[in-house]
Protein backbone atom coordinates (compact mmCIF):
# COMPACT_ATOMS: atom_id res chain seq x y z
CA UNK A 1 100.97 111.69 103.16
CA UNK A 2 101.90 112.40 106.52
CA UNK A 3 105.71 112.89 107.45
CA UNK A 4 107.01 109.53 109.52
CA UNK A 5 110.27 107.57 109.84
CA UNK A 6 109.35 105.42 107.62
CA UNK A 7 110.02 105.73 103.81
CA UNK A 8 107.43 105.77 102.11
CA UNK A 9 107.19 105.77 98.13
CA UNK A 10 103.74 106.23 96.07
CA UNK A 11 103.37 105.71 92.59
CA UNK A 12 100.26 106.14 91.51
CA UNK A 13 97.72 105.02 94.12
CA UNK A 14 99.85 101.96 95.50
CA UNK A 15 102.15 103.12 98.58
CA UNK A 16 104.84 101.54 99.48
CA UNK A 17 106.43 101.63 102.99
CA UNK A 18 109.56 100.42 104.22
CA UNK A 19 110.44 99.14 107.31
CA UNK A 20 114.23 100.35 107.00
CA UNK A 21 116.37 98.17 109.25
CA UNK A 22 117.88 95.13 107.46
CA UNK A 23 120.75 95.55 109.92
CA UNK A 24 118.18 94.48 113.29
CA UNK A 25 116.21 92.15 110.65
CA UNK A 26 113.25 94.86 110.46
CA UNK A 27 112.45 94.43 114.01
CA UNK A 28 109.93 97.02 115.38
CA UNK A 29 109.95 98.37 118.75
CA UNK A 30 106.34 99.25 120.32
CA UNK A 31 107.17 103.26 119.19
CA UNK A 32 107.75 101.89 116.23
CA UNK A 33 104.81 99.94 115.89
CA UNK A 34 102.47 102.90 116.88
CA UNK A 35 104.02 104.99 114.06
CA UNK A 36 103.77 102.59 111.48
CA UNK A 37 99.99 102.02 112.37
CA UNK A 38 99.76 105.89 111.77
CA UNK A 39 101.76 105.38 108.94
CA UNK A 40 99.44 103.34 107.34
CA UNK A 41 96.36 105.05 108.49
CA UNK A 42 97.89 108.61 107.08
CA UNK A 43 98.03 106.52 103.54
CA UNK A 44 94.15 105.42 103.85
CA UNK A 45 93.56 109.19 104.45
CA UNK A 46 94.74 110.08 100.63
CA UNK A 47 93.72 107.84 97.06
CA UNK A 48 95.51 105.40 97.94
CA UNK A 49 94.13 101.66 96.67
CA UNK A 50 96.93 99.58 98.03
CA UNK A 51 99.52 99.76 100.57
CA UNK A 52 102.39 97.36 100.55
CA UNK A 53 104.87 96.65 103.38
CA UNK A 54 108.62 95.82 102.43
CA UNK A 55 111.75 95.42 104.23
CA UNK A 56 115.33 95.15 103.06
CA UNK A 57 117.64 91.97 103.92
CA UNK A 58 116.99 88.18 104.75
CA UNK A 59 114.34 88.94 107.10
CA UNK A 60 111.17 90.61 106.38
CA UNK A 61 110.56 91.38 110.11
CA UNK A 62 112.12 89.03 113.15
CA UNK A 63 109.01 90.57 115.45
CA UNK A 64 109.58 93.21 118.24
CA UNK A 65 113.13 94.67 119.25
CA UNK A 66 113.22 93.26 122.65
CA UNK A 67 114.55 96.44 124.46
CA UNK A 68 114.10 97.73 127.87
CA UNK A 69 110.87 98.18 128.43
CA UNK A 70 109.81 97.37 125.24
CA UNK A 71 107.83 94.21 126.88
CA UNK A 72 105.91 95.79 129.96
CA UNK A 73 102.08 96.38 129.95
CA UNK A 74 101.14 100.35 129.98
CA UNK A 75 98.91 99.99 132.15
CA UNK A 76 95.50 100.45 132.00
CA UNK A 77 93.95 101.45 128.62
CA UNK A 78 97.35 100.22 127.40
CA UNK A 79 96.53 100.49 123.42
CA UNK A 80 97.32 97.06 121.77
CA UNK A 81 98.09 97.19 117.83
């Protein structure tokens, strides 16, 4: 699989990737978001048969990290995920 910043653990053909920040309750920023689509795409790419999200801490994920910026439109041909 494809290096990223998320962890990701296979054992056998079951992935598992983890969202890493139990501290911000697994809140994803858009970058974020966009790297663990590719994330998960990189893992279709190999035998994987299952791939399996997990997070750390009392939340699994409180939504998007609402940061500067991290709310605006892109413009046009903005990619949505």
């Amino acid at each position: 699989m494809a290096d990223c910043d998320f962890p990701v653990r296979r054992t056998g053909t079951i992935a598992r990737i983890d969202l890493g920040r139990p501290d911000e309750g697994n809140a994803l920023t858009r970058a974020m978001m966009t790297r663990l689509a590719a994330t998960i795409r990189s893992a279709a790419t190999d035998d994987v048969a299952l791939v399996v999200i997990e997070a750390r801490g009392s939340q699994f994920c409180r939504g998007i990290e609402w940061v500067a910026g991290a709310h605006r439109d892109d413009g046009p041909g903005a990619r949505r995920l």
